[in-house]
N, C-alpha and C. Protein backbone atom coordinates (compact mmCIF):
# COMPACT_ATOMS: atom_id res chain seq x y z
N UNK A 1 -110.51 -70.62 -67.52
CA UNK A 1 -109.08 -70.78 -67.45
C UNK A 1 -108.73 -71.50 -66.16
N UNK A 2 -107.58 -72.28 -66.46
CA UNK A 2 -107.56 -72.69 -65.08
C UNK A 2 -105.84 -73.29 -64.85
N UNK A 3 -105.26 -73.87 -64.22
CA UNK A 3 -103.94 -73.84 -63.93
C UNK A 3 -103.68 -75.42 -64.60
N UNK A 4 -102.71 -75.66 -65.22
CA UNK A 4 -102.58 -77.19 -65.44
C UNK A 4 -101.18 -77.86 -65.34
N UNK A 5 -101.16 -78.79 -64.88
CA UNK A 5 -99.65 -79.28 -64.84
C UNK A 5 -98.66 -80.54 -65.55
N UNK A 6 -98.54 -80.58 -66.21
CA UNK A 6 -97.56 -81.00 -67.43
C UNK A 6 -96.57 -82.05 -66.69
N UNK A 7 -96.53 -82.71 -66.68
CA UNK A 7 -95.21 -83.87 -66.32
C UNK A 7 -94.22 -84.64 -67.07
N UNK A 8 -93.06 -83.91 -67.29
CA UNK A 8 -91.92 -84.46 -68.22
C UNK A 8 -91.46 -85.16 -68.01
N UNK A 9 -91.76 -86.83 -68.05
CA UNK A 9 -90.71 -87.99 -67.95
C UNK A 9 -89.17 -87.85 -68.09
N UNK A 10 -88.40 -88.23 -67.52
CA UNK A 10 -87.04 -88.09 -67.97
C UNK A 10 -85.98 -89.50 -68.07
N UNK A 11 -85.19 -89.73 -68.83
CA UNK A 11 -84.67 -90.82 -69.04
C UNK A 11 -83.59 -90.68 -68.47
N UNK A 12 -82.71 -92.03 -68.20
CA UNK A 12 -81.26 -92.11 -67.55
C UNK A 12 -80.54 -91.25 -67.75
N UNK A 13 -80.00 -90.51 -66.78
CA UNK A 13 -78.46 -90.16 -67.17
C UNK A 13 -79.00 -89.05 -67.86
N UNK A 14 -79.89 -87.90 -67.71
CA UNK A 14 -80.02 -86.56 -68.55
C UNK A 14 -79.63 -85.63 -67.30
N UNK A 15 -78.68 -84.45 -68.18
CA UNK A 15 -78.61 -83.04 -67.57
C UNK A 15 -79.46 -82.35 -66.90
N UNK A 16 -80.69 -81.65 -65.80
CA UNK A 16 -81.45 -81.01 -65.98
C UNK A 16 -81.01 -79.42 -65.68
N UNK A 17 -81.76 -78.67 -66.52
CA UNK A 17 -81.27 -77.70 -66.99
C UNK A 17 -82.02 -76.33 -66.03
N UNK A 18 -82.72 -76.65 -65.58
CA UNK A 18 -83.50 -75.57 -65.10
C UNK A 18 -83.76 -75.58 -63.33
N UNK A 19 -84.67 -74.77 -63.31
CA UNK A 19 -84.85 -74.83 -61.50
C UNK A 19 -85.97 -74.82 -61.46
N UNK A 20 -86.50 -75.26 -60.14
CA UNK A 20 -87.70 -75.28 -59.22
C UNK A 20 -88.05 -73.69 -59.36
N UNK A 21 -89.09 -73.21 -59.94
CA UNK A 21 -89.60 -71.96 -59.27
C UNK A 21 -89.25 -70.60 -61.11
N UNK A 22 -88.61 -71.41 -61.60
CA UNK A 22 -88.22 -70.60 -62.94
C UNK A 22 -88.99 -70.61 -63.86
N UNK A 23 -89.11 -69.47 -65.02
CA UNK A 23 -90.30 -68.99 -66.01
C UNK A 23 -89.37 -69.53 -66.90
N UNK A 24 -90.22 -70.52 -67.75
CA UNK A 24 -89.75 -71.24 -69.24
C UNK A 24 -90.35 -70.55 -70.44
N UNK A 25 -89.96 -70.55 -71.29
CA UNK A 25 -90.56 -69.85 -72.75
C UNK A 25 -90.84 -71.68 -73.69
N UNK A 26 -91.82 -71.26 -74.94
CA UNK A 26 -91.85 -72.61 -75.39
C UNK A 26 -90.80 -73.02 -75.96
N UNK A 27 -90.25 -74.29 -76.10
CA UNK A 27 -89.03 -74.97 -76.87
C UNK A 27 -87.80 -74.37 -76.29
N UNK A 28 -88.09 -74.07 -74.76
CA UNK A 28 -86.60 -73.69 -74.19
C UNK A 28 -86.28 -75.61 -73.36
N UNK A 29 -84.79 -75.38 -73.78
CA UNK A 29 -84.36 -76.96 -73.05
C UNK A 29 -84.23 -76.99 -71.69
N UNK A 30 -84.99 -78.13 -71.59
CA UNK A 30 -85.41 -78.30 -69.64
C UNK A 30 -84.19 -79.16 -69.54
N UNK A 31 -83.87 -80.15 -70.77
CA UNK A 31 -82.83 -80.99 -69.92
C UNK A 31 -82.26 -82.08 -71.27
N UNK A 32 -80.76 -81.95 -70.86
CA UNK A 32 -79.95 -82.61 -72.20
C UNK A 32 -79.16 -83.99 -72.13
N UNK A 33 -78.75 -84.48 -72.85
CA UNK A 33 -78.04 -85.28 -72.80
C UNK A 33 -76.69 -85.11 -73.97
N UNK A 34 -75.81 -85.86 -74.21
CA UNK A 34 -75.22 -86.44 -75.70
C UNK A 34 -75.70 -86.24 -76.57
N UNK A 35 -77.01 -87.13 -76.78
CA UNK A 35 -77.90 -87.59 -77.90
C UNK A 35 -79.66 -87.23 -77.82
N UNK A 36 -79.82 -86.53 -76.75
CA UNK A 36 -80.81 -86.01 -76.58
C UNK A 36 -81.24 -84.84 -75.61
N UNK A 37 -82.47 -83.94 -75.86
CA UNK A 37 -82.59 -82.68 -75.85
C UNK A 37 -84.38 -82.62 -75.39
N UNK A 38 -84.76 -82.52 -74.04
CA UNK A 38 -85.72 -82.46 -73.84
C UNK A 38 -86.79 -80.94 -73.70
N UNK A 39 -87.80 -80.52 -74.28
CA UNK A 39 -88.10 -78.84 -75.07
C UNK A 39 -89.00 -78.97 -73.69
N UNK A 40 -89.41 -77.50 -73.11
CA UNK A 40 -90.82 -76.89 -72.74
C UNK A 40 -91.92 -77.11 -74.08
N UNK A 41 -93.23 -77.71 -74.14
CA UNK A 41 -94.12 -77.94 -74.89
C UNK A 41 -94.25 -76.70 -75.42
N UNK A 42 -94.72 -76.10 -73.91
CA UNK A 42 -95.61 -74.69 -73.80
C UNK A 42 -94.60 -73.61 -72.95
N UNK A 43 -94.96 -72.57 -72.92
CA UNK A 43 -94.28 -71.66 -71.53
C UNK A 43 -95.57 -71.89 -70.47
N UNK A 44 -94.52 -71.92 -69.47
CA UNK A 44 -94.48 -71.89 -68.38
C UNK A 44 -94.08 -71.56 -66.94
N UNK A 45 -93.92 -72.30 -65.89
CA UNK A 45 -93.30 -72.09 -64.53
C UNK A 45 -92.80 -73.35 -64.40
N UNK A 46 -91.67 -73.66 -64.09
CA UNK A 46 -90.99 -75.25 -63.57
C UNK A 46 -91.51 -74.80 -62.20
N UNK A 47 -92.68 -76.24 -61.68
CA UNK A 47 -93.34 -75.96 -60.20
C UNK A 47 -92.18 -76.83 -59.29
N UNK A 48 -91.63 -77.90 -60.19
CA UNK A 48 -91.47 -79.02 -59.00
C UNK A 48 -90.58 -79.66 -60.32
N UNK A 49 -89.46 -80.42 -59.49
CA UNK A 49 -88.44 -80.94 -59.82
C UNK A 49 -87.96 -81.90 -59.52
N UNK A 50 -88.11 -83.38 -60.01
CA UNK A 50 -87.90 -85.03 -59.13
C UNK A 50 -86.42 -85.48 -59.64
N UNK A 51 -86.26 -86.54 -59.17
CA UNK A 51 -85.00 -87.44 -59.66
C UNK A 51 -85.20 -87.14 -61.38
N UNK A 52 -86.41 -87.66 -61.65
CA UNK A 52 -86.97 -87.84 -63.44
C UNK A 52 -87.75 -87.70 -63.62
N UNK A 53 -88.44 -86.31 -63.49
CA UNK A 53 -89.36 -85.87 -63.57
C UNK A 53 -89.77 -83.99 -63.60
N UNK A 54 -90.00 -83.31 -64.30
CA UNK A 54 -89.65 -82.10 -64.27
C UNK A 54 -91.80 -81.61 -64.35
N UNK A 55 -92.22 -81.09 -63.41
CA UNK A 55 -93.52 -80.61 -63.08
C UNK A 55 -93.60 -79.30 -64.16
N UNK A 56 -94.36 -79.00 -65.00
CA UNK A 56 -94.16 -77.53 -65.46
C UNK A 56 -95.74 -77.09 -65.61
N UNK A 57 -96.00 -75.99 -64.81
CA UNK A 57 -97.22 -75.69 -64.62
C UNK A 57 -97.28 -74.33 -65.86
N UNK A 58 -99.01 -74.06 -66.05
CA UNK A 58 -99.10 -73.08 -67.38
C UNK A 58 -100.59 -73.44 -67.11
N UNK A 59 -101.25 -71.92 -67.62
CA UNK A 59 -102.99 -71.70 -67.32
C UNK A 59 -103.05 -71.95 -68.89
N UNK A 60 -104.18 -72.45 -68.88
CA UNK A 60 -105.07 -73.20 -70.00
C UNK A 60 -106.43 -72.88 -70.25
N UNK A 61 -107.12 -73.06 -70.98
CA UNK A 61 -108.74 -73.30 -70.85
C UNK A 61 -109.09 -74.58 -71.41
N UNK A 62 -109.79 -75.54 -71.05
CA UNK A 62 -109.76 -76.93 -71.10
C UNK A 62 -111.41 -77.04 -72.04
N UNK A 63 -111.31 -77.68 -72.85
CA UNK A 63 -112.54 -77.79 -73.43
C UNK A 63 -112.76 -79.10 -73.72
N UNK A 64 -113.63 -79.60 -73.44
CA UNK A 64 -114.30 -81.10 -73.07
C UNK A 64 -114.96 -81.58 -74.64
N UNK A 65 -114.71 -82.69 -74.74
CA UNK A 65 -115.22 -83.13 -75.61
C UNK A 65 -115.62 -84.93 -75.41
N UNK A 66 -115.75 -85.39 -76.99
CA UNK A 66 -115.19 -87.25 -76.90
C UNK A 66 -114.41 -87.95 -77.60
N UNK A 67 -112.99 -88.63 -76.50
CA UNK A 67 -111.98 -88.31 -77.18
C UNK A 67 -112.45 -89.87 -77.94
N UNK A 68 -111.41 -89.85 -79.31
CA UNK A 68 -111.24 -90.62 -80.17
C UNK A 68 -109.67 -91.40 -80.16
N UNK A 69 -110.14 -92.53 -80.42
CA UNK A 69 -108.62 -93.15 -80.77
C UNK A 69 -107.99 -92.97 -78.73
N UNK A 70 -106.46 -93.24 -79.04
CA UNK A 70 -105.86 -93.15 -77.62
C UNK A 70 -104.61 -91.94 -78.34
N UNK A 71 -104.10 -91.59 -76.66
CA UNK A 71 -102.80 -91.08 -76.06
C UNK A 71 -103.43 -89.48 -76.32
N UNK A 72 -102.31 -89.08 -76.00
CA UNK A 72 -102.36 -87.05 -76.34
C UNK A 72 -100.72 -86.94 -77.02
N UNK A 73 -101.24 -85.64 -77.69
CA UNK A 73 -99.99 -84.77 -78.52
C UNK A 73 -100.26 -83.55 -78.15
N UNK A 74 -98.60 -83.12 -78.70
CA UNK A 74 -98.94 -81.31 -78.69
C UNK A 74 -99.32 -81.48 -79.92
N UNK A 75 -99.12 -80.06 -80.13
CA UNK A 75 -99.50 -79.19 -82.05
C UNK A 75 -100.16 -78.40 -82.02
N UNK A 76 -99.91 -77.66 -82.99
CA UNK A 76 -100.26 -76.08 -83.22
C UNK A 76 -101.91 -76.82 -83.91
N UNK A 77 -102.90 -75.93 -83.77
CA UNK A 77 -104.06 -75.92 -84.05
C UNK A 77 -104.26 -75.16 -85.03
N UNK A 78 -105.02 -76.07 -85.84
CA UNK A 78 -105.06 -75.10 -87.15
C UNK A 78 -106.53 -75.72 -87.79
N UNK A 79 -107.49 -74.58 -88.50
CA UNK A 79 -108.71 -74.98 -89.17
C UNK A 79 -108.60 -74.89 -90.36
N UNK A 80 -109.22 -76.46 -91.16
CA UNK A 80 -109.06 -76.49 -92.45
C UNK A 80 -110.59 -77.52 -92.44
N UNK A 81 -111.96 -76.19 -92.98
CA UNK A 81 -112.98 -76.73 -92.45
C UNK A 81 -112.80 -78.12 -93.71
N UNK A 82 -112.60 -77.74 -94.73
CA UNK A 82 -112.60 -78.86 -96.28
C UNK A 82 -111.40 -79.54 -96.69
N UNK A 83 -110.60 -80.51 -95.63
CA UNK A 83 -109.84 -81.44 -95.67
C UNK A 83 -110.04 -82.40 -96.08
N UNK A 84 -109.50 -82.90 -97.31
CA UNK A 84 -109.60 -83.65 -98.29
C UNK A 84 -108.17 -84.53 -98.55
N UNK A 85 -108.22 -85.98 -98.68
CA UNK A 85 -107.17 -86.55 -98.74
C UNK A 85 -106.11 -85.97 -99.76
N UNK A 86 -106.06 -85.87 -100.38
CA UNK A 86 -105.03 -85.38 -101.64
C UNK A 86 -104.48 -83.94 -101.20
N UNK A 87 -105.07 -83.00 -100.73
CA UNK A 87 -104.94 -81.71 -100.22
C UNK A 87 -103.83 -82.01 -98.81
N UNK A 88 -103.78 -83.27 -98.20
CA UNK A 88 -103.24 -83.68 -96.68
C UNK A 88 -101.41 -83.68 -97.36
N UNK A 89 -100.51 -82.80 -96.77
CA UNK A 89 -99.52 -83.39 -97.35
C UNK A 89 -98.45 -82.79 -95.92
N UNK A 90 -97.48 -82.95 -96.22
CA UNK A 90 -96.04 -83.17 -94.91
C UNK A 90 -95.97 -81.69 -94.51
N UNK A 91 -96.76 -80.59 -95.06
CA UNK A 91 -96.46 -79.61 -94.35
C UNK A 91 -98.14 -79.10 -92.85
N UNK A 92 -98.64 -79.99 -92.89
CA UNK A 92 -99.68 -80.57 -92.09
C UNK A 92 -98.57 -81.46 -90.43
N UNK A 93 -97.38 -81.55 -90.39
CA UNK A 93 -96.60 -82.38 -90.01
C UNK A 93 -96.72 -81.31 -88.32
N UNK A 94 -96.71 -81.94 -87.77
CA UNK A 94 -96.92 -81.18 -85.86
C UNK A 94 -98.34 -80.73 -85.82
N UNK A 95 -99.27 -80.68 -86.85
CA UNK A 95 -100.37 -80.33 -86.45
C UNK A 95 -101.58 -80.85 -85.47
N UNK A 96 -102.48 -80.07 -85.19
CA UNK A 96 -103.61 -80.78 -85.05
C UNK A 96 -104.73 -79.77 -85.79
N UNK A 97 -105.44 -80.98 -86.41
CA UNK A 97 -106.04 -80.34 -87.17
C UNK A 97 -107.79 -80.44 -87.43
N UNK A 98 -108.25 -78.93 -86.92
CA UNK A 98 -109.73 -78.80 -86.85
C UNK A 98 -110.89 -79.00 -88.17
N UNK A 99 -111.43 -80.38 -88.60
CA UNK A 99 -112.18 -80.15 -89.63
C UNK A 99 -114.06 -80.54 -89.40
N UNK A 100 -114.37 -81.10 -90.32
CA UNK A 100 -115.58 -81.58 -90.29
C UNK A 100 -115.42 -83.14 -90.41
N UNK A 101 -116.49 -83.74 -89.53
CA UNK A 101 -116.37 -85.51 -89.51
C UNK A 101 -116.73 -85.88 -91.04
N UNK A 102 -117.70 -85.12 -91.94
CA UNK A 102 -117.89 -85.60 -93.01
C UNK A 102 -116.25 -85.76 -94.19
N UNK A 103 -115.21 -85.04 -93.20
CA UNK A 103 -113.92 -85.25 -94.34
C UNK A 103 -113.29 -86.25 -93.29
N UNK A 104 -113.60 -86.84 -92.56
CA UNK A 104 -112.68 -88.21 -91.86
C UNK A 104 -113.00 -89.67 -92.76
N UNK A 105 -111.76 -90.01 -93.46
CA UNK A 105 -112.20 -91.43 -93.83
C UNK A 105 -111.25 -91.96 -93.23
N UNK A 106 -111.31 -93.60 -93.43
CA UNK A 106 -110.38 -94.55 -92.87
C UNK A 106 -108.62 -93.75 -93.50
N UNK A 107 -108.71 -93.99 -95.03
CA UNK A 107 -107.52 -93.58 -95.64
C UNK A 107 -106.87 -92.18 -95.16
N UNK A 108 -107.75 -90.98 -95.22
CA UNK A 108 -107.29 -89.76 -94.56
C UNK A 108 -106.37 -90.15 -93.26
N UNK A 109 -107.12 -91.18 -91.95
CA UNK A 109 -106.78 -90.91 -91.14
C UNK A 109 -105.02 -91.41 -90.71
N UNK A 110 -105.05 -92.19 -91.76
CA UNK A 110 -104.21 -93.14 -91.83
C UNK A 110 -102.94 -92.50 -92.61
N UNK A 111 -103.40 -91.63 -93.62
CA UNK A 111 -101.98 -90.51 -94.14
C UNK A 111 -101.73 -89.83 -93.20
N UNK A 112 -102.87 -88.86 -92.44
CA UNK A 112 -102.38 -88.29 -91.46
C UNK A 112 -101.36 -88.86 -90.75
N UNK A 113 -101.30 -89.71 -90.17
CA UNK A 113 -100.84 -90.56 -89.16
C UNK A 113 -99.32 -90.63 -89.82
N UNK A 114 -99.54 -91.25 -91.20
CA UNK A 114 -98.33 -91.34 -91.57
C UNK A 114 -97.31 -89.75 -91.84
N UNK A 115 -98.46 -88.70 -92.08
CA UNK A 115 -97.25 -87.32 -92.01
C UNK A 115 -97.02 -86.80 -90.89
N UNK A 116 -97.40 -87.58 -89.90
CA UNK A 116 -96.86 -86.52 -88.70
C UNK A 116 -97.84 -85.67 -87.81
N UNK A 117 -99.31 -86.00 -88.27
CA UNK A 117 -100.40 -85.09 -88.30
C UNK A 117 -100.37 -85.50 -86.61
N UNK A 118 -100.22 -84.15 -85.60
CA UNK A 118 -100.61 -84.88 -84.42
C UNK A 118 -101.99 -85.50 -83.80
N UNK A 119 -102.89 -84.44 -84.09
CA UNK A 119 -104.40 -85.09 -83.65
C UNK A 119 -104.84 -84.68 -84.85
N UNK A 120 -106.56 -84.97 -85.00
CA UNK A 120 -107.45 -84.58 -85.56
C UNK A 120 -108.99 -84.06 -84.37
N UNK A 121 -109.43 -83.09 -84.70
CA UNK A 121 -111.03 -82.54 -84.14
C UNK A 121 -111.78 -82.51 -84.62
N UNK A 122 -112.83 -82.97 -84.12
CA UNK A 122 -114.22 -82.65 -85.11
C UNK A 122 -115.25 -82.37 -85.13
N UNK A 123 -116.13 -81.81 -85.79
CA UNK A 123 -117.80 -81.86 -85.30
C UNK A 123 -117.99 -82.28 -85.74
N UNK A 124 -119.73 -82.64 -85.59
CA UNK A 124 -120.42 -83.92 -85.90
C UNK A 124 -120.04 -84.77 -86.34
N UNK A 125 -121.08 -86.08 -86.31
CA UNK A 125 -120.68 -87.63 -86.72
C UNK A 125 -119.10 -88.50 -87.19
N UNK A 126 -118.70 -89.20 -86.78
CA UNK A 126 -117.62 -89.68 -87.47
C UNK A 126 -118.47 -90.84 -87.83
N UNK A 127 -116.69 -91.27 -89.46
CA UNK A 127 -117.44 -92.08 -90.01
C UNK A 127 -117.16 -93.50 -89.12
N UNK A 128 -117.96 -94.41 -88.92
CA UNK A 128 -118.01 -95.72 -88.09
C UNK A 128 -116.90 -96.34 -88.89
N UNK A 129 -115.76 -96.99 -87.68
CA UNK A 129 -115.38 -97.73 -88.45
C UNK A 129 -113.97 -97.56 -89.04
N UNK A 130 -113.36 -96.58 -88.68
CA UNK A 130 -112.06 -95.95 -88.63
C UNK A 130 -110.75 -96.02 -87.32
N UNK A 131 -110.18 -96.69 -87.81
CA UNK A 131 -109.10 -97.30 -87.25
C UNK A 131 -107.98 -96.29 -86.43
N UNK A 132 -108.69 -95.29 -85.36
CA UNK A 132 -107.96 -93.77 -85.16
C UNK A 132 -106.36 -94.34 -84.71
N UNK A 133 -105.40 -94.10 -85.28
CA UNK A 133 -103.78 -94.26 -84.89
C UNK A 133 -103.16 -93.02 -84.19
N UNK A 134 -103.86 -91.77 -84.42
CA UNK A 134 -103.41 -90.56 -83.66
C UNK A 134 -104.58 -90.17 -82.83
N UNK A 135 -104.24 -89.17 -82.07
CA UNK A 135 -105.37 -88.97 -80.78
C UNK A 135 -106.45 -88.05 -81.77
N UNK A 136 -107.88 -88.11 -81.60
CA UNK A 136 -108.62 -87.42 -81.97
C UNK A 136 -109.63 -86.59 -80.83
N UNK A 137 -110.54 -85.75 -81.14
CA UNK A 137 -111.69 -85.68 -80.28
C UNK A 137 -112.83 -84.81 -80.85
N UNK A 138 -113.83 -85.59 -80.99
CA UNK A 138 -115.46 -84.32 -81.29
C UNK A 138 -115.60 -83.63 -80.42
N UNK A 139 -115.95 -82.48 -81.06
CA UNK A 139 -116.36 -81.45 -80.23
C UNK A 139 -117.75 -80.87 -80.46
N UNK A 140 -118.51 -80.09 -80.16
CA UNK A 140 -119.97 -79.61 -80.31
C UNK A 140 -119.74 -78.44 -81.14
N UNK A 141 -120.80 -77.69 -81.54
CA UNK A 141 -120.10 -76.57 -82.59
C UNK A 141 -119.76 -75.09 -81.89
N UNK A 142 -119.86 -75.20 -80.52
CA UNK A 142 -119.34 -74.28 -79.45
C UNK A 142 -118.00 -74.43 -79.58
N UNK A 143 -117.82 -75.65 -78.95
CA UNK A 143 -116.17 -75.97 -78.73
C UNK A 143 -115.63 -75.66 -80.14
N UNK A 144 -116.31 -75.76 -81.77
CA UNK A 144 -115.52 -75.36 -82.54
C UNK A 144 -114.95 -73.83 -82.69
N UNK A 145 -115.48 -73.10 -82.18
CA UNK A 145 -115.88 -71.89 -82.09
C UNK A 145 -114.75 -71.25 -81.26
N UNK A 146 -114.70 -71.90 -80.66
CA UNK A 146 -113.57 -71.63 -79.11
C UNK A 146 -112.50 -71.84 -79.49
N UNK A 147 -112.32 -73.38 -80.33
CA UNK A 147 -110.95 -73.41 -81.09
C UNK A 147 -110.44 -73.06 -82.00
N UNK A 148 -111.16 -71.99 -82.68
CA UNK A 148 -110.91 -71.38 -83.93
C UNK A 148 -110.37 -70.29 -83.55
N UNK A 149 -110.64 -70.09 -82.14
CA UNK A 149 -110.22 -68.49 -81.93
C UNK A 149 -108.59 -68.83 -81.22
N UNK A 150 -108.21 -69.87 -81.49
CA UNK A 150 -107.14 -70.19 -80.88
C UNK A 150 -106.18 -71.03 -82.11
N UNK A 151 -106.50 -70.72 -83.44
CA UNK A 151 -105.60 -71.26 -84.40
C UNK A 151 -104.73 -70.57 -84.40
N UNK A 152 -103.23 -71.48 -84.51
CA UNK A 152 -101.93 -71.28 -84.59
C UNK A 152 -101.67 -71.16 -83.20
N UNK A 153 -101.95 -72.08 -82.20
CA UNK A 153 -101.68 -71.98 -80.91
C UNK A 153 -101.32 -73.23 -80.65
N UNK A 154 -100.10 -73.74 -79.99
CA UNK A 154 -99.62 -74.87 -79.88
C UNK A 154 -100.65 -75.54 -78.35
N UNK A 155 -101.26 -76.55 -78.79
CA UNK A 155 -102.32 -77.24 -77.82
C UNK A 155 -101.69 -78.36 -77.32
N UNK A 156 -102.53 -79.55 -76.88
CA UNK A 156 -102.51 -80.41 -76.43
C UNK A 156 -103.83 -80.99 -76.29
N UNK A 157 -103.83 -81.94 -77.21
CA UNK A 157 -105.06 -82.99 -77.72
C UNK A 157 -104.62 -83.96 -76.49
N UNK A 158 -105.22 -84.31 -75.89
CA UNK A 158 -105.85 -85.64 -74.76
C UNK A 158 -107.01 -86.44 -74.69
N UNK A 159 -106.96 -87.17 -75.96
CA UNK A 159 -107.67 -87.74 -75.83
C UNK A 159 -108.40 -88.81 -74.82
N UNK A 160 -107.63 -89.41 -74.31
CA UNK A 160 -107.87 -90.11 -73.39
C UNK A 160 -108.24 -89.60 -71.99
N UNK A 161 -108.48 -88.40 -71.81
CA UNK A 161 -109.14 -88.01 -71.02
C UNK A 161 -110.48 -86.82 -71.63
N UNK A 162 -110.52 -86.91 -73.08
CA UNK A 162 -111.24 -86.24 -73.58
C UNK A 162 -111.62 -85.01 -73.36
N UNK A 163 -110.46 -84.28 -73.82
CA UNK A 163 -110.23 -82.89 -74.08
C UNK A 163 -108.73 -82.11 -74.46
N UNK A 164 -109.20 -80.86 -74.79
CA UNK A 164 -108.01 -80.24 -75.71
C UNK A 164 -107.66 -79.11 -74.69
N UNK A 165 -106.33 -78.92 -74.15
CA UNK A 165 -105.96 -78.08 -73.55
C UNK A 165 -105.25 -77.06 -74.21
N UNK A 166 -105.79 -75.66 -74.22
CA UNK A 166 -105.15 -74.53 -75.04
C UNK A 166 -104.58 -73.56 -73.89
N UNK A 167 -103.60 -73.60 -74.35
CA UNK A 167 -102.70 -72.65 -73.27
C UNK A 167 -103.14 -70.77 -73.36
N UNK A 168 -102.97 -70.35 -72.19
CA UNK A 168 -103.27 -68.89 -72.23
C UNK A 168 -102.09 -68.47 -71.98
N UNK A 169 -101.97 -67.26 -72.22
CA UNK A 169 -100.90 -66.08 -71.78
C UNK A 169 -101.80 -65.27 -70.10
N UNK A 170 -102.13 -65.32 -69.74
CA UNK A 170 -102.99 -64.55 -68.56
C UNK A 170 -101.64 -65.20 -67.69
């Protein structure tokens, strides 16, 4: 476990809603506008507070992998070892979702993408040759192990630094 810190971009002209030093719950509003409404991912602590920029710290356990595709998402983590294209449908939508590389095809990855699916994880092999549009990452069959014990837990896939950050309560 270890401490991690979250950095909320903020756009022109938003409300901020909170303070330096205050305990956030998840999907409480850090900061509003008119037309827009910026959430806590995760709970947390607001550490630090800029012009546009809101710091929100929260302990994690970080599990390393190799990330696939670019960027990071949140989403709730969820295992569906036999994911199958036709089975993929809009209530899959905020996820990230733990399967086997033997159910990654080009087309899967690409509905995903289109419902909303935030990442995908995987063990062993992917198939060569797949065009990743959402963040992915392999993991070893440890790391699957670790993330199973953490389904229905809103994460954070990073791929681009290759790894999945799961938030703790400690």
């Amino acid at each position: 476990m270890s401490k991690t810190l979250w950095v909320v971009n903020l756009p022109a002209e938003i409300d901020i809603l909170v303070e330096s030093g205050q305990k956030v719950s998840e999907d409480e509003v850090l900061a509003e506008s008119e037309d827009c409404q910026i959430k806590a991912p995760v709970g947390g602590k607001v550490s630090q507070i800029e012009e546009r920029k809101i710091k929100l710290e929260f302990n994690s356990d970080k599990l390393s992998g190799e990330g696939i595709g670019k960027g990071r998402q949140w989403g709730e983590i969820i295992h569906i070892p036999e994911l199958r294209y036709l089975s993929l449908d809009s209530s899959f939508c905020g996820k990230i979702i733990l399967t086997s590389g033997n159910n990654l095809t080009p087309h899967l990855v690409v509905k995903a993408k289109a419902l909303g699916v935030s990442g995908l994880v995987t063990t062993g092999q992917v198939t060569i040759g797949i065009n990743w549009k959402i963040p992915g990452l392999r993991v070893d069959k440890e790391g699957a192990k670790l993330i199973k014990k953490g389904n229905g837990v809103k994460c954070l896939l990073d791929a681009d630094n290759n790894c999945l950050l799961i938030p703790t309560n400690d």
